[in-house]
Protein backbone atom coordinates (compact mmCIF):
# COMPACT_ATOMS: atom_id res chain seq x y z
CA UNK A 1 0.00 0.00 0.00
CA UNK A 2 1.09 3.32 -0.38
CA UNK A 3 2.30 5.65 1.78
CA UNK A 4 0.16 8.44 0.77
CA UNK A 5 2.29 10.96 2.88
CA UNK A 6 5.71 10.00 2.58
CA UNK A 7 6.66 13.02 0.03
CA UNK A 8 4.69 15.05 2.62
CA UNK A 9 7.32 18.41 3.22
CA UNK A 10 6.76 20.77 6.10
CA UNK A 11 8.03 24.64 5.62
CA UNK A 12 7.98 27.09 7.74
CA UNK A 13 8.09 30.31 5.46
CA UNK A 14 7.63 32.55 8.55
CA UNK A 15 7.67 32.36 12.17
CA UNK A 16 4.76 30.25 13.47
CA UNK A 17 2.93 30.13 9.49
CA UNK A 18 3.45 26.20 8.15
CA UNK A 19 3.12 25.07 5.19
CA UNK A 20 2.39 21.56 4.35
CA UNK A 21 3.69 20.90 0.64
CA UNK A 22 3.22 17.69 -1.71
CA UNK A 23 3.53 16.64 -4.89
CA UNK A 24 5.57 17.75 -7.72
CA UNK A 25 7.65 14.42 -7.41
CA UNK A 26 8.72 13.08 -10.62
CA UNK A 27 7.37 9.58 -11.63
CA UNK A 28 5.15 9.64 -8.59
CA UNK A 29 1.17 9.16 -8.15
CA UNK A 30 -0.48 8.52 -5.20
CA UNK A 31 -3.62 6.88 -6.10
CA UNK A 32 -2.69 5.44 -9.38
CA UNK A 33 -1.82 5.24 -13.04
CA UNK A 34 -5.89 6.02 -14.20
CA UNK A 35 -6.43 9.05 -14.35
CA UNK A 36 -8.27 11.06 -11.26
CA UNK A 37 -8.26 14.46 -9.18
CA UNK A 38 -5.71 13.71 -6.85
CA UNK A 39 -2.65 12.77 -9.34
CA UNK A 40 -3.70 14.96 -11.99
CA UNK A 41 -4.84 18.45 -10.35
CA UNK A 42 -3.17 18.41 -7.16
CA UNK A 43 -0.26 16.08 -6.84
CA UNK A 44 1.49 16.52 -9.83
CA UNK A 45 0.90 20.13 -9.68
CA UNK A 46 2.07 20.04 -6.15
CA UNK A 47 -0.41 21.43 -3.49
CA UNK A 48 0.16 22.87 -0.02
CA UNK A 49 -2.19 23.67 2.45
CA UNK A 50 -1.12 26.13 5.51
CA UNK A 51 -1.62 26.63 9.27
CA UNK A 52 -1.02 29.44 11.94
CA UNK A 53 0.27 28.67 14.99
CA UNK A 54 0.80 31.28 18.20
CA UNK A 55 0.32 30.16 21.73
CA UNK A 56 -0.76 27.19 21.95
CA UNK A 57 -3.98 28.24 18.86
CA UNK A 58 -3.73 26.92 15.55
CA UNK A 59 -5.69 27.59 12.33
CA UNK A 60 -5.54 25.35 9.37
CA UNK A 61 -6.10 26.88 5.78
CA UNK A 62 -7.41 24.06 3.94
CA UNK A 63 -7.65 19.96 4.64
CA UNK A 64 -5.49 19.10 1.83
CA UNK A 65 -5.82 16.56 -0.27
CA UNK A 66 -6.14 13.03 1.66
CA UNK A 67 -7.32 12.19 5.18
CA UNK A 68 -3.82 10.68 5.43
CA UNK A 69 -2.35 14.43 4.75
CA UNK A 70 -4.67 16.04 6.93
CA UNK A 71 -3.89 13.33 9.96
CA UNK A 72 -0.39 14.62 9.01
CA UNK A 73 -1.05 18.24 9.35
CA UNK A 74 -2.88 17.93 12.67
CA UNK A 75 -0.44 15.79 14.30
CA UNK A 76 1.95 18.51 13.69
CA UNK A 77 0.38 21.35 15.05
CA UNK A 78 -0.60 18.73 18.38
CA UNK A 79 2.97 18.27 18.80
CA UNK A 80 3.83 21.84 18.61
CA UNK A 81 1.41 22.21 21.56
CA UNK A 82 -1.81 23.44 19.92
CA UNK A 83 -4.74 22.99 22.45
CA UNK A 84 -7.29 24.17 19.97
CA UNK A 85 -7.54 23.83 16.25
CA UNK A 86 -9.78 25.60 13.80
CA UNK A 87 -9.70 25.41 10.08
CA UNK A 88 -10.55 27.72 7.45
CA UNK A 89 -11.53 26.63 3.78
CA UNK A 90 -10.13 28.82 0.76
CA UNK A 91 -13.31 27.07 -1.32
CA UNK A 92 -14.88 24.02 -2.25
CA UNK A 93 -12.54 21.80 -5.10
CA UNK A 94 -11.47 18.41 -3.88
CA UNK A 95 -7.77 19.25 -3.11
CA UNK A 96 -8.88 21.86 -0.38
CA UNK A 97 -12.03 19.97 1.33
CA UNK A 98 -10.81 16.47 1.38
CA UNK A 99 -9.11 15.79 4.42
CA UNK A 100 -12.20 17.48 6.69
CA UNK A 101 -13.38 14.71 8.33
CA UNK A 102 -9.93 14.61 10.19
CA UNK A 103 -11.41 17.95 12.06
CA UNK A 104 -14.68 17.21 12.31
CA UNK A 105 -14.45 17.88 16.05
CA UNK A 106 -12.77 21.55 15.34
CA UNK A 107 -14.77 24.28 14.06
CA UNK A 108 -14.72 24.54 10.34
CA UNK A 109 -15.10 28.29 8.71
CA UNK A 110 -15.96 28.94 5.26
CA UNK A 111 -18.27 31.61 3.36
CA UNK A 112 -21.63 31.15 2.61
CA UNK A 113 -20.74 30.31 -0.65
CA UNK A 114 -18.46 27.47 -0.07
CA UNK A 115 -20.98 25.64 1.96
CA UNK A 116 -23.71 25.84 -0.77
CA UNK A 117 -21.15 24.42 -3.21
CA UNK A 118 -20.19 22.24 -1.27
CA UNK A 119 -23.90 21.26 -0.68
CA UNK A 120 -24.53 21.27 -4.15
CA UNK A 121 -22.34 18.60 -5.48
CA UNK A 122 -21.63 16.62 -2.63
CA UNK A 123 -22.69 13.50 -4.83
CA UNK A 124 -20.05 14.48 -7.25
CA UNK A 125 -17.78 14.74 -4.66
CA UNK A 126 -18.63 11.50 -3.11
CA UNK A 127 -18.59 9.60 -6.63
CA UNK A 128 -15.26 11.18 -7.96
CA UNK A 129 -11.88 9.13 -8.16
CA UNK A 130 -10.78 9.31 -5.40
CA UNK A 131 -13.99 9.89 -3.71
CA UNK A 132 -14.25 12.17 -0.66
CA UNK A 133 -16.75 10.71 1.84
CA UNK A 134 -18.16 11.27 3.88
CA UNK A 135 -18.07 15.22 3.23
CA UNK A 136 -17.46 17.00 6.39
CA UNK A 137 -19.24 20.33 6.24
CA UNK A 138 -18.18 24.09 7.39
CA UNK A 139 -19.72 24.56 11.01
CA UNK A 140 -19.22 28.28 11.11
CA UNK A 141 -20.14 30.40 8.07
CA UNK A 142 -19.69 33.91 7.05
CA UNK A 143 -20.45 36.28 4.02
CA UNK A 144 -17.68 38.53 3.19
CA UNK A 145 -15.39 39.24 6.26
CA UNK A 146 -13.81 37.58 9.43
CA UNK A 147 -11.47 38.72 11.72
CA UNK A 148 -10.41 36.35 14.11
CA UNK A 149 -7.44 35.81 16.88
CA UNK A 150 -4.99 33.11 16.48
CA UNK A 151 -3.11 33.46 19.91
CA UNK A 152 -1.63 37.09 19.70
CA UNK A 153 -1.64 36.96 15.59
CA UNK A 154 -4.77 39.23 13.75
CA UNK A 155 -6.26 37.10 11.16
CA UNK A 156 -8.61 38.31 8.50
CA UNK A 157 -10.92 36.11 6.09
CA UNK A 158 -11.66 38.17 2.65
CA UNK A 159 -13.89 36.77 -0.11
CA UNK A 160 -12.59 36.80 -3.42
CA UNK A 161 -14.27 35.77 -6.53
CA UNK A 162 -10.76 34.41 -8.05
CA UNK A 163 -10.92 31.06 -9.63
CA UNK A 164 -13.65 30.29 -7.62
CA UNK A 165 -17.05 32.46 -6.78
CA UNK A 166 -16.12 31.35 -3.29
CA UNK A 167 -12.48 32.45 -3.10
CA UNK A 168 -11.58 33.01 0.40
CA UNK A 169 -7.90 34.31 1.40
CA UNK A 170 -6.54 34.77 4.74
CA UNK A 171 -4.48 38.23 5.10
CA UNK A 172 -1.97 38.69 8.33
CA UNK A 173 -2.44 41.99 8.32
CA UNK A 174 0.68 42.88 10.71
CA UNK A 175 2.99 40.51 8.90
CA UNK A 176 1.26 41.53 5.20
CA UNK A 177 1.38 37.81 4.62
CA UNK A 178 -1.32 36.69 1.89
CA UNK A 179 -2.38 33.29 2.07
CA UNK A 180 -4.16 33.10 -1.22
CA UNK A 181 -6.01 29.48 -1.81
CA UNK A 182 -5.99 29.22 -5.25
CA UNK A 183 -6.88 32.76 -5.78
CA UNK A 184 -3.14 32.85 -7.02
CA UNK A 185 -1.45 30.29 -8.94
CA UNK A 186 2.18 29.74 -10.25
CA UNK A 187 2.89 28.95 -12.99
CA UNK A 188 -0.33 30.30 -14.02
CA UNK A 189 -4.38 30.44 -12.51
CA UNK A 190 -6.55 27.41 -13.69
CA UNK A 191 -9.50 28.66 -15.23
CA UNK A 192 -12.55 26.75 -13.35
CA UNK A 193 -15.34 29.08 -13.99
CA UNK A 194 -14.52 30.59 -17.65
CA UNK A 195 -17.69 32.08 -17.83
CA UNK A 196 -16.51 34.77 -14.59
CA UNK A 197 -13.14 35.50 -16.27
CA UNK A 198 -13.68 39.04 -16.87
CA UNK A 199 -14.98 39.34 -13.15
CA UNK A 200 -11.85 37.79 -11.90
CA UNK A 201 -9.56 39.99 -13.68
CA UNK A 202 -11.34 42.98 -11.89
CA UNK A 203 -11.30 41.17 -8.77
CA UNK A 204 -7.43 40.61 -9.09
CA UNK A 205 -7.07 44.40 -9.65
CA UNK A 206 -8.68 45.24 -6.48
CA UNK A 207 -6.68 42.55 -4.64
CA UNK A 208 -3.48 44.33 -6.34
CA UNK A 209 -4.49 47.57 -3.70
CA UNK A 210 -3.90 45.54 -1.16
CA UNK A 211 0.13 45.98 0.61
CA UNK A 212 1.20 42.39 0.44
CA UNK A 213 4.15 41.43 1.18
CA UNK A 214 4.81 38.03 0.87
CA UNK A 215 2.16 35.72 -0.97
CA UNK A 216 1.98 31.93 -0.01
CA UNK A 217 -0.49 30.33 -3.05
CA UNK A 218 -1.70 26.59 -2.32
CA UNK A 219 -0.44 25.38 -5.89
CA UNK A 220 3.31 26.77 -6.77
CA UNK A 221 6.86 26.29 -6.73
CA UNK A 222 8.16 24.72 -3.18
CA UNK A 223 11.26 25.94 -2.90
CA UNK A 224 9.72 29.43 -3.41
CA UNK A 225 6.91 28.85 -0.30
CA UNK A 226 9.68 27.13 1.50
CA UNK A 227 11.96 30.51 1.61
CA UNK A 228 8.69 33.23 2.58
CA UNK A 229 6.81 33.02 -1.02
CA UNK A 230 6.42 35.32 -3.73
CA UNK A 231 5.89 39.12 -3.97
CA UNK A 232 2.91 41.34 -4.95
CA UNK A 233 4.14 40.54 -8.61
CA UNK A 234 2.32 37.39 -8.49
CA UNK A 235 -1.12 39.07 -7.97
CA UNK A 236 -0.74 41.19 -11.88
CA UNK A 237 1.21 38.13 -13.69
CA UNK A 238 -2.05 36.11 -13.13
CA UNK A 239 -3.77 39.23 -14.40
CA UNK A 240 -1.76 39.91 -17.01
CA UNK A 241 -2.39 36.09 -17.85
CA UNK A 242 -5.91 36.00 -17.89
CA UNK A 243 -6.37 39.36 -20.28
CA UNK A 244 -3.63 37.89 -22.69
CA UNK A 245 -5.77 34.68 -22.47
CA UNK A 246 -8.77 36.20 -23.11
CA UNK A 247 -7.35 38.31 -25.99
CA UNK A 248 -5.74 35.87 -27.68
CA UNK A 249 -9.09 33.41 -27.55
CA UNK A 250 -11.02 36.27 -29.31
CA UNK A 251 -8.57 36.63 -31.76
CA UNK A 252 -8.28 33.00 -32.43
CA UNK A 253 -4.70 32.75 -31.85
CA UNK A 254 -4.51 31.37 -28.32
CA UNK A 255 -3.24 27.95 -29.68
CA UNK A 256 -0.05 29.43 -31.56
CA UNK A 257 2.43 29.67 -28.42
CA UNK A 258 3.72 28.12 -25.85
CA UNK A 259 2.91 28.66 -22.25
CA UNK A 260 6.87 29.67 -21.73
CA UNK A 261 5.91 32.00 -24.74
CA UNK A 262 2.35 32.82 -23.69
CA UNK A 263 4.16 34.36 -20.28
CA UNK A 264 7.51 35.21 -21.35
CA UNK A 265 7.36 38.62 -19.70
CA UNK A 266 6.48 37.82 -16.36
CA UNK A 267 8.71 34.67 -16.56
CA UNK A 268 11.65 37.30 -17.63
CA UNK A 269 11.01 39.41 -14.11
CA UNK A 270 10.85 36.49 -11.84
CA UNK A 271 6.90 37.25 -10.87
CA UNK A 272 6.06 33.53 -11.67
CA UNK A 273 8.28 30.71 -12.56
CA UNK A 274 8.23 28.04 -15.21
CA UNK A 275 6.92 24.30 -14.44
CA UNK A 276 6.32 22.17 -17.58
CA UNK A 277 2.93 20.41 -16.58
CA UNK A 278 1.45 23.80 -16.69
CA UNK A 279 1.33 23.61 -20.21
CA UNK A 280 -1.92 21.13 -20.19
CA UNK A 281 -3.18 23.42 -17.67
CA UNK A 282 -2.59 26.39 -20.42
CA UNK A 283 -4.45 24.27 -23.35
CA UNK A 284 -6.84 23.13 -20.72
CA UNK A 285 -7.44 26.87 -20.28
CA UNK A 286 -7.59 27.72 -23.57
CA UNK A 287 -10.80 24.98 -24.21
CA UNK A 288 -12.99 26.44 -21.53
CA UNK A 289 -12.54 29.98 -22.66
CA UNK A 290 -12.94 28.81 -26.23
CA UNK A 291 -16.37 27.26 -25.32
CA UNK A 292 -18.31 30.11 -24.07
């Protein structure tokens, strides 16, 4: 059998914020050759989910992507000396929601939104490959903004409709640490919700107001997270993606370059870096925009 966490890497970008990072491990899957959710979109991606830690609290930012990773995560934080757990979810796709049932006993926080998604397709999310089940639901709901206390650390929950309708980030606002779900992707955003693209590229500008500092995304490069995470840049290379995307779809010419190509300019300043499997994600990209 295998050991579903054994590639498991804990960070610690910044004092007391971990991150739990998988994947991106050549020749690897976890559940097997056919294909399914958790090879294909998360683990050979790579995927991390976070947690904040200050005395003796912890919050979790997402379950991650197997009970087995979530157990993981949770033993972590016990040993540190966390007394009380809470988690947060950054939205409802598989790789964020699937280790829940491992905190069923914590409180579980997630907008309004996530919960009806989550509500809406919990048969798909039972009968997908692997299957998540039973679904473990958000306990504590809210509809655009949270502040809450993690020991002596300010937390603040912010919806963002990024990716997702439901995006949710966490902001340290004394640190200026983002922790952006999959609001923020490197090498580049998956586009889930084509339809909203336009809406997300506004909603990225307003997030670009923001003063972040440091930017820890749930899909990008580990070594990256590992040493604090990327800059502000991140935030307009996604945008920058998404309106070149969108341009070159209209203009029928979307299929004529290369990711590498597609992005060459924010791959020149360093903003986002360059991972090969991202070029599916790109054509991927390139369908759903193509078919509205």
């Amino acid at each position: 059998m295998t050991d579903m966490t054994s590639t498991l890497r804990t960070f610690e970008p910044h004092p007391g914020v971990f991150a739990y990072y998988d994947g991106r491990v050549e020749g690897r899957r976890l559940h097997g050759a056919e294909p399914n959710w958790l090879d294909d979109g998360a683990y050979g991606l790579g995927v991390a989910s976070y947690a904040i830690f200050d005395a003796g609290e912890a919050l979790v930012y997402d379950t991650h992507i197997s009970l087995a990773h979530a157990q993981a995560v949770r033993r972590h934080l016990e040993e540190l000396g966390a007394k009380s757990i809470r988690v947060v979810l950054s939205h409802w796709h598989n790789d964020h929601i699937a280790g829940n049932a491992v905190f069923a006993d914590c409180e579980i926080i997630a907008l309004n939104l996530t919960a009806d998604a989550l509500h809406a397709n919990r048969e798909q999310i039972a009968a997908r490959v692997p299957p998540i089940a039973p679904l473990v639901m958000p306990n504590r709901l809210f509809e655009t903004r949270l502040d809450l206390q993690v020991g002596k650390r300010r937390v603040e929950l912010h919806h963002f409709d990024i990716h997702s309708a439901d995006g949710n980030v966490l902001w340290l606002p004394d640190e200026r640490i983002l922790l952006a779900g999959d609001t923020l992707e490197d090498t580049v955003t998956y586009v889930s919700e084509a339809e909203n693209t336009a809406k997300h590229i506004r909603e990225l500008e307003r997030l670009a107001t923001w003063p972040v500092h440091h930017i820890l995304p749930n899909h990008g490069d580990p070594d990256r997270i590992a040493t604090g995470g990327y800059e502000a840049s991140l935030i307009n290379a996604n945008r920058h993606y998404l309106e070149h995307l969108m341009d070159a779809v209209k203009q029928a010419r979307a299929d004529t370059a290369s990711l590498k190509d597609f992005i060459a300019q924010d791959l020149a300043s360093g903003a986002v870096s360059y991972f090969e499997p991202y070029e599916a994600v790109h054509r991927k990209n390139i369908a759903a925009l193509s078919a509205i």
